[in-house]
N, C-alpha and C. Protein backbone atom coordinates (compact mmCIF):
# COMPACT_ATOMS: atom_id res chain seq x y z
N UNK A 1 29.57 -16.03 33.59
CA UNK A 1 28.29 -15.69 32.98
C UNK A 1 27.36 -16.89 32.97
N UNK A 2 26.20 -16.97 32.57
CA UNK A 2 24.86 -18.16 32.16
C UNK A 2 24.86 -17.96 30.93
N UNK A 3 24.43 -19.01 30.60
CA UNK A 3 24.21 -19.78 29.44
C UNK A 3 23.30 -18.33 28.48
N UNK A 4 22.54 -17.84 29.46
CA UNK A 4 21.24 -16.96 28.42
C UNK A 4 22.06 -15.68 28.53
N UNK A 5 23.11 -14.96 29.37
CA UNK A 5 23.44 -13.65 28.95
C UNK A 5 24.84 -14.05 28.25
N UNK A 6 25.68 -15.11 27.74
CA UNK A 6 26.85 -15.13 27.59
C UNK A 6 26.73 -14.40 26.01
N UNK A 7 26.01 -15.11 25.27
CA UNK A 7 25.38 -13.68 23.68
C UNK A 7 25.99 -12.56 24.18
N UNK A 8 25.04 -11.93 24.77
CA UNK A 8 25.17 -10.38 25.35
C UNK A 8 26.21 -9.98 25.47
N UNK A 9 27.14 -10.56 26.70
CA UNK A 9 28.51 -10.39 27.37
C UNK A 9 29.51 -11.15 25.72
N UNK A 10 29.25 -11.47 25.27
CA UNK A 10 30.43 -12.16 23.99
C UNK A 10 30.40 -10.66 23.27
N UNK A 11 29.07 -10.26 22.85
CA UNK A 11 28.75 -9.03 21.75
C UNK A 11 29.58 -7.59 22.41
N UNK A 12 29.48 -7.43 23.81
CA UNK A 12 29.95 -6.33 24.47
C UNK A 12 31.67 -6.68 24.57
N UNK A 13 31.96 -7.68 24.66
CA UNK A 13 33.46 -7.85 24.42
C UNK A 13 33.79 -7.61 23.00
N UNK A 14 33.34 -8.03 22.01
CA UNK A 14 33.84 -7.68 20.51
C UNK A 14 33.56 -6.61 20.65
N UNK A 15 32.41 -6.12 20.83
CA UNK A 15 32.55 -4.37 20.29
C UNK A 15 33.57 -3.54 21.35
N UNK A 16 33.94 -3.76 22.32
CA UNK A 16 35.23 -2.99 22.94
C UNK A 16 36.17 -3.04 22.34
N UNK A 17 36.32 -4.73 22.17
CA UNK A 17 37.75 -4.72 21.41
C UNK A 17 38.11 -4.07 20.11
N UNK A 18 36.99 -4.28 19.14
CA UNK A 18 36.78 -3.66 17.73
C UNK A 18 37.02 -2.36 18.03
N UNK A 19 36.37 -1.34 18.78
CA UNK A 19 36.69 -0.07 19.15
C UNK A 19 37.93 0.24 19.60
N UNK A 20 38.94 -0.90 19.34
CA UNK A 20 40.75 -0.23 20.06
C UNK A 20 41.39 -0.43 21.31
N UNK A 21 40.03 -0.45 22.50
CA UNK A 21 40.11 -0.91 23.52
C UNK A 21 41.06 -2.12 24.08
N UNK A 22 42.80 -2.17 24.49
CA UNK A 22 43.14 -3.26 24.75
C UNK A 22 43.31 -3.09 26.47
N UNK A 23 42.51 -2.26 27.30
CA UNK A 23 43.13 -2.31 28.50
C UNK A 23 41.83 -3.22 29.01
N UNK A 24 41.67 -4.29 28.55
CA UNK A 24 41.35 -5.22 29.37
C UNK A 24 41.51 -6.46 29.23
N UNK A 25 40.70 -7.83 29.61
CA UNK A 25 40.19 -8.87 29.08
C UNK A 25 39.15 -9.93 30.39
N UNK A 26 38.73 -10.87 29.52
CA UNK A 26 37.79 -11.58 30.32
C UNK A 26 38.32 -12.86 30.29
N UNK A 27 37.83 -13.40 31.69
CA UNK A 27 38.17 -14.76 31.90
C UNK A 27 37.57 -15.50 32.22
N UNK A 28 37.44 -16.72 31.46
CA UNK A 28 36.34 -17.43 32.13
C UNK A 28 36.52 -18.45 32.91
N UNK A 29 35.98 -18.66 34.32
CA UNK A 29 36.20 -19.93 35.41
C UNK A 29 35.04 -20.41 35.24
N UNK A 30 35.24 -21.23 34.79
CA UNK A 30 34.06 -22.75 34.78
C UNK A 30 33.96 -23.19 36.12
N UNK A 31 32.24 -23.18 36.18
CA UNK A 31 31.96 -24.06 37.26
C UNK A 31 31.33 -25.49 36.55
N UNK A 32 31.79 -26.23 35.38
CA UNK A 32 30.95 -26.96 34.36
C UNK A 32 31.60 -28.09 35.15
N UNK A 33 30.51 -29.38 35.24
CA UNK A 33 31.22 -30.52 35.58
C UNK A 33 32.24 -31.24 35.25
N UNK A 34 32.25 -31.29 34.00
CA UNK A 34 33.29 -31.95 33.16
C UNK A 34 33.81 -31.39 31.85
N UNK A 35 35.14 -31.77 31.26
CA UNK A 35 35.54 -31.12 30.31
C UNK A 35 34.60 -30.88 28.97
N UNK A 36 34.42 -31.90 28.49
CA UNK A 36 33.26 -31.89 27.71
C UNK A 36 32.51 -30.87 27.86
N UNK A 37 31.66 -30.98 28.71
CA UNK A 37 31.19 -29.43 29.25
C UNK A 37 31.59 -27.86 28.64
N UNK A 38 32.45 -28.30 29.76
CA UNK A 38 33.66 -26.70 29.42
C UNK A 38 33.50 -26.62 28.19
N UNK A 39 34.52 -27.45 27.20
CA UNK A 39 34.42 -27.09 26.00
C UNK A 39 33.52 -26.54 24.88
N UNK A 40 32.53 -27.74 25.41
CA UNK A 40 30.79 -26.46 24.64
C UNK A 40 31.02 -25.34 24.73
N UNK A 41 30.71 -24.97 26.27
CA UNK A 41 30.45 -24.00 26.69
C UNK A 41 31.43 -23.03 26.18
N UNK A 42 32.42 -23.16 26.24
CA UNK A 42 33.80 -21.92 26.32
C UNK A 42 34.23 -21.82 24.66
N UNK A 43 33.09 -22.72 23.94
CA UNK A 43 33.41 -22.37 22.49
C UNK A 43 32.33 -21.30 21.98
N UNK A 44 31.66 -21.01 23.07
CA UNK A 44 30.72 -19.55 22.49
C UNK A 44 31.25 -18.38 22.86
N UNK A 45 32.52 -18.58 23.85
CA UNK A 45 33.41 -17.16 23.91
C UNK A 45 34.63 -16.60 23.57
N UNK A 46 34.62 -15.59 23.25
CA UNK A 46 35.83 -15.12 22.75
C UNK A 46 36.59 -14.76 23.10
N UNK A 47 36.93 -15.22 24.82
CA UNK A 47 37.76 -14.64 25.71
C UNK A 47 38.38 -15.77 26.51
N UNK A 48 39.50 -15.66 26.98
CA UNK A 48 40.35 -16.34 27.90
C UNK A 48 39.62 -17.39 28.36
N UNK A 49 40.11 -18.38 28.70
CA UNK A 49 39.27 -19.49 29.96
C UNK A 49 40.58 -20.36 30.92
N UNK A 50 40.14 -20.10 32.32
CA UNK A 50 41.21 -20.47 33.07
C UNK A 50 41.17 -22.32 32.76
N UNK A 51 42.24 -23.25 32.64
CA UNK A 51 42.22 -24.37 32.01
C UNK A 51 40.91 -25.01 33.02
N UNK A 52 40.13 -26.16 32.33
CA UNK A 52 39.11 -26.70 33.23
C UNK A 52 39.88 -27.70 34.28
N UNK A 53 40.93 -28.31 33.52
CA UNK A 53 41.30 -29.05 34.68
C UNK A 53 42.24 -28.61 35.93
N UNK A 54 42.53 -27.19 36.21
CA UNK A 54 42.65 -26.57 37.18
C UNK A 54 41.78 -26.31 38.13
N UNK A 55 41.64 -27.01 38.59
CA UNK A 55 40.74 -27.01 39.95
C UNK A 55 40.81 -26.39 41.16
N UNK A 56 42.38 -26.38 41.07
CA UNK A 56 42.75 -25.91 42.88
C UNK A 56 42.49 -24.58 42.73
N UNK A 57 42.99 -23.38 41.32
CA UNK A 57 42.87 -22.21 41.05
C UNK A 57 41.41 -21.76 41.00
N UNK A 58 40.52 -22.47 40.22
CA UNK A 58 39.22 -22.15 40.60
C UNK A 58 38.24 -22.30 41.84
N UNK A 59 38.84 -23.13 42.37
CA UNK A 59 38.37 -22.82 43.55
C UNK A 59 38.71 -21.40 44.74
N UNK A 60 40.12 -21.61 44.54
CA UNK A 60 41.12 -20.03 45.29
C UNK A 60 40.39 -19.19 44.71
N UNK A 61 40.00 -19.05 43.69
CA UNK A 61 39.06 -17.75 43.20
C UNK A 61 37.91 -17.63 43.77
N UNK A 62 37.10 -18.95 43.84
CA UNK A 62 35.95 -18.51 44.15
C UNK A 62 35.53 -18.22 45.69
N UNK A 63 37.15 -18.64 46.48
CA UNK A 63 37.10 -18.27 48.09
C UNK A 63 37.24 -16.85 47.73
N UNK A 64 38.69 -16.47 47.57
CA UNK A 64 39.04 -14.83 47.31
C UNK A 64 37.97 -13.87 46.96
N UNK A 65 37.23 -14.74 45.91
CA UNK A 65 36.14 -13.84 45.32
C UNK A 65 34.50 -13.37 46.21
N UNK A 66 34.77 -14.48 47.10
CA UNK A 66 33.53 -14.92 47.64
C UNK A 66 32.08 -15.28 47.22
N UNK A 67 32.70 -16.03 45.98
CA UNK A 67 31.78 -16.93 45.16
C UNK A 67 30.49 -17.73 45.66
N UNK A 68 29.65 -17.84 45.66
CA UNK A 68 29.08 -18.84 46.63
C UNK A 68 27.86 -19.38 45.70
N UNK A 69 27.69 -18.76 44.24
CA UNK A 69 26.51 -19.28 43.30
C UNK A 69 27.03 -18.81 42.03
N UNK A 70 26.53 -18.74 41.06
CA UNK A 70 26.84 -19.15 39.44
C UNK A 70 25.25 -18.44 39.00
N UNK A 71 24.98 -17.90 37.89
CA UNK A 71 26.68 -17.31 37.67
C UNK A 71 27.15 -15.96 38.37
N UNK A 72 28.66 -15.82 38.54
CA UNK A 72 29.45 -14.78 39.10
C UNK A 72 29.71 -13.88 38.02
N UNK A 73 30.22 -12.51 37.93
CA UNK A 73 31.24 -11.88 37.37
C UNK A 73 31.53 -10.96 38.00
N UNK A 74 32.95 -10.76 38.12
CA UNK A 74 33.84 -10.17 38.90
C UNK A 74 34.49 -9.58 38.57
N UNK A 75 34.30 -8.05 38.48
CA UNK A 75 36.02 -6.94 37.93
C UNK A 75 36.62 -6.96 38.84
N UNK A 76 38.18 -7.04 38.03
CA UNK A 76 38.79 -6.73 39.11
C UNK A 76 40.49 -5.70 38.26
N UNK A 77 41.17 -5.17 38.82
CA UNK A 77 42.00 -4.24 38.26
C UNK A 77 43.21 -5.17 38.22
N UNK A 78 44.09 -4.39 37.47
CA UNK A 78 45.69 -5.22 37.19
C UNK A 78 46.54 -5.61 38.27
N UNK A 79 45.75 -4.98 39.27
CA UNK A 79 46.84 -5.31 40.63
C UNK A 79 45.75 -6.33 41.80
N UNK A 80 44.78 -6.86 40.95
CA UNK A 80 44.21 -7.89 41.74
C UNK A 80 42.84 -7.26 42.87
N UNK A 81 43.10 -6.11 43.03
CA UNK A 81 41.87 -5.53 43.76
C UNK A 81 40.39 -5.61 42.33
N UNK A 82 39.52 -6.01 43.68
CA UNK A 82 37.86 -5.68 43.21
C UNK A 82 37.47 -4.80 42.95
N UNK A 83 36.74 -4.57 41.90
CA UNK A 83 36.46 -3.35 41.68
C UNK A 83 35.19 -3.52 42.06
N UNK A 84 34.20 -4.73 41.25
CA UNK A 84 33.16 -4.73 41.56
C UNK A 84 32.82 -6.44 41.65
N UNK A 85 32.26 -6.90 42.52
CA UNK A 85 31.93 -8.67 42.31
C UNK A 85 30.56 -9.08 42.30
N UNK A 86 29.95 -8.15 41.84
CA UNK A 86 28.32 -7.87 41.42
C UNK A 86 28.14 -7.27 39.81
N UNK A 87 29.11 -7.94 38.84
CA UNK A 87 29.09 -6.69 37.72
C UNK A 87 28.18 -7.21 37.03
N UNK A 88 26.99 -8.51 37.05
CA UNK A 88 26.57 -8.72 36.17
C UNK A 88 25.28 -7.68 35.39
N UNK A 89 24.76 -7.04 36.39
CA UNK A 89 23.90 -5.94 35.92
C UNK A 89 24.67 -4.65 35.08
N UNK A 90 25.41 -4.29 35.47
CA UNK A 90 26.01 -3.09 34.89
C UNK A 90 26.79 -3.79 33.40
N UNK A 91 27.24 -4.78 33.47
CA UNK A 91 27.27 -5.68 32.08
C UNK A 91 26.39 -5.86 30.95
N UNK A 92 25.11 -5.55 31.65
CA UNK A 92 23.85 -5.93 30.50
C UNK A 92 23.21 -3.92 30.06
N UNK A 93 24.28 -3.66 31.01
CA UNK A 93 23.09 -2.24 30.58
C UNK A 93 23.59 -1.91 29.43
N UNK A 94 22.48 -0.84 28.77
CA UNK A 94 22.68 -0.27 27.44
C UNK A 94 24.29 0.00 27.06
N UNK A 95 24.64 1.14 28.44
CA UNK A 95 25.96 1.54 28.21
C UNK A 95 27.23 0.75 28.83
N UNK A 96 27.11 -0.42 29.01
CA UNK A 96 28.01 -1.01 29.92
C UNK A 96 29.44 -0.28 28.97
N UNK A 97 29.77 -0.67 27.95
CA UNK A 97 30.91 -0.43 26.81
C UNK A 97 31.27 0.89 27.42
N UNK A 98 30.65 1.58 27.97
CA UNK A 98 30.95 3.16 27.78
C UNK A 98 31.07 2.70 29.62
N UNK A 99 30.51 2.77 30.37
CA UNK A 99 31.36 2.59 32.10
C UNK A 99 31.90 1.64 32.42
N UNK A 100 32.26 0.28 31.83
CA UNK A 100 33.46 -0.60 32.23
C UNK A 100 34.42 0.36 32.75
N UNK A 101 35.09 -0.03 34.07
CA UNK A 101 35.18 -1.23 34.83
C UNK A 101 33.70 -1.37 35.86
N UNK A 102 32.99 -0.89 35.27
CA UNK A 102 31.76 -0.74 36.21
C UNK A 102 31.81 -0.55 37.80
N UNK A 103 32.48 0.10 38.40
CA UNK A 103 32.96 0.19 39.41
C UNK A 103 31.03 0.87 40.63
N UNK A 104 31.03 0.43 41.67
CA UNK A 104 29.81 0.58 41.95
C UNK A 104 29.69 2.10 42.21
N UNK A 105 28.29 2.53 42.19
CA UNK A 105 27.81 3.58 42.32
C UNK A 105 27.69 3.77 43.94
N UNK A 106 28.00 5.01 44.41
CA UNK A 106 28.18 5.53 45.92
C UNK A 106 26.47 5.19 46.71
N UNK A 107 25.63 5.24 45.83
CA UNK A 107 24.06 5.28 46.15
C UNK A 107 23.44 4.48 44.95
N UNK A 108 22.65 3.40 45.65
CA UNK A 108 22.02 3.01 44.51
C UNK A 108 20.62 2.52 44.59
N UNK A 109 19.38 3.31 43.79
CA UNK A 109 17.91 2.92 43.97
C UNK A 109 17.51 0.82 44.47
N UNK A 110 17.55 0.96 45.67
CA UNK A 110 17.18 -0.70 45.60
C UNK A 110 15.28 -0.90 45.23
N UNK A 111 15.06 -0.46 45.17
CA UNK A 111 14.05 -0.58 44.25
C UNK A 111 13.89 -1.41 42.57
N UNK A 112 15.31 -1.00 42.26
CA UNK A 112 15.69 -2.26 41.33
C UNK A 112 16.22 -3.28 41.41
N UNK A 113 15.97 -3.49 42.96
CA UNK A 113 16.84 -4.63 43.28
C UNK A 113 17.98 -4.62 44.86
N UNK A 114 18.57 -5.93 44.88
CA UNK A 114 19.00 -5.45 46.37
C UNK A 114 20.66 -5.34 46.50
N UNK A 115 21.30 -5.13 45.14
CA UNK A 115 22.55 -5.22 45.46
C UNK A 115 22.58 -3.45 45.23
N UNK A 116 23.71 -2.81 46.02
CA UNK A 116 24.44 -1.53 46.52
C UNK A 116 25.95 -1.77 46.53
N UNK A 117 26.65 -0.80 45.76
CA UNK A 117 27.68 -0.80 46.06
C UNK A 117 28.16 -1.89 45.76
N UNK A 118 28.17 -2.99 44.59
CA UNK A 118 29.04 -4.04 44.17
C UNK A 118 28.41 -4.88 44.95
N UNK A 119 27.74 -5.21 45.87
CA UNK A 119 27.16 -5.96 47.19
C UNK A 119 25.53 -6.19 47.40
N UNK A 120 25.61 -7.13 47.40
CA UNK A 120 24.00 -7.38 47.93
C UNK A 120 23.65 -7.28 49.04
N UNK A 121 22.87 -6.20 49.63
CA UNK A 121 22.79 -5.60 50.99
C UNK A 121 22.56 -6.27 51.58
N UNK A 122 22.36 -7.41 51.66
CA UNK A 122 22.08 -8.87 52.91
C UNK A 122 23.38 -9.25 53.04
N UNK A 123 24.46 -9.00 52.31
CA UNK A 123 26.04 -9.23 52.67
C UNK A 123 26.82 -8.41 53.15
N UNK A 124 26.47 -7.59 53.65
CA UNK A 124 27.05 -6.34 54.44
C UNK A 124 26.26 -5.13 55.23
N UNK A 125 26.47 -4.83 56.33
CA UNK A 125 26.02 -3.46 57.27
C UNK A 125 25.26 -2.79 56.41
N UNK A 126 23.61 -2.35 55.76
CA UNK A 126 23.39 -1.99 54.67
C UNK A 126 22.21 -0.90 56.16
N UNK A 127 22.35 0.54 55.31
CA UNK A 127 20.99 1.20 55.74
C UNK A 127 20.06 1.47 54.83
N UNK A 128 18.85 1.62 55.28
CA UNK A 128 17.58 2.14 54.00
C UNK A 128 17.03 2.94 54.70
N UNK A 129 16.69 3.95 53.98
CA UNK A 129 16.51 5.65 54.27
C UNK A 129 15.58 5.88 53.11
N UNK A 130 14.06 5.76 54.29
CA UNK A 130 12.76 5.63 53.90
C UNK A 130 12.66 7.54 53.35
């Protein structure tokens, strides 16, 4: 997450969890320079954080993931498949709580924008059908 939606994304994790919800959790991979850092940072959330001084693992993620800017967020299911590696919009919507795992929509208005299908249509074979 960034610094300005991590509020948001902290508030939508308590209220899942408060609601009973244990089939998930969040993790956070720091891209922060230094521990110091991290620690600020990862003391405004209420969720997991992969250790900062693991480096080799955060990086393997952010190949696997195909990370390439900050901030990322990435669903992904118990058996390691993507669900979605574009979730940060469907995270902020009204109902995110209610469609987690946010899995992408088959069609999606780019008019709000240019990601489709978990993907930003400049990263994959994309048609537009004027």
């Amino acid at each position: 997450p960034c610094r300005g939606f991590t509020p948001q994304l902290a508030e939508l994790y308590n209220t899942m969890k408060a609601s009973g919800r244990d089939d998930f959790e969040f993790i956070f991979v720091s891209s922060d320079r230094d521990q110091e850092s991290f620690d600020e940072y990862h003391a405004e959330m209420p969720w997991l954080a992969l250790p900062f001084e693991n480096r080799k693992a955060k990086a393997a993620l952010s190949s696997m993931f195909d990370v390439n800017g900050i901030p990322s967020l990435v669903v992904v299911d118990a058996e390691g498949n993507t669900i979605n590696k574009s979730a940060r919009g469907p995270a902020g919507a009204a109902d995110a709580a209610e469609t987690f795992p946010w899995p992408p929509k088959a069609m999606e208005d780019i008019s709000e924008g240019v990601e489709c299908n978990g993907f930003d249509i400049n990263e994959k074979a994309a048609i537009v059908v004027l």
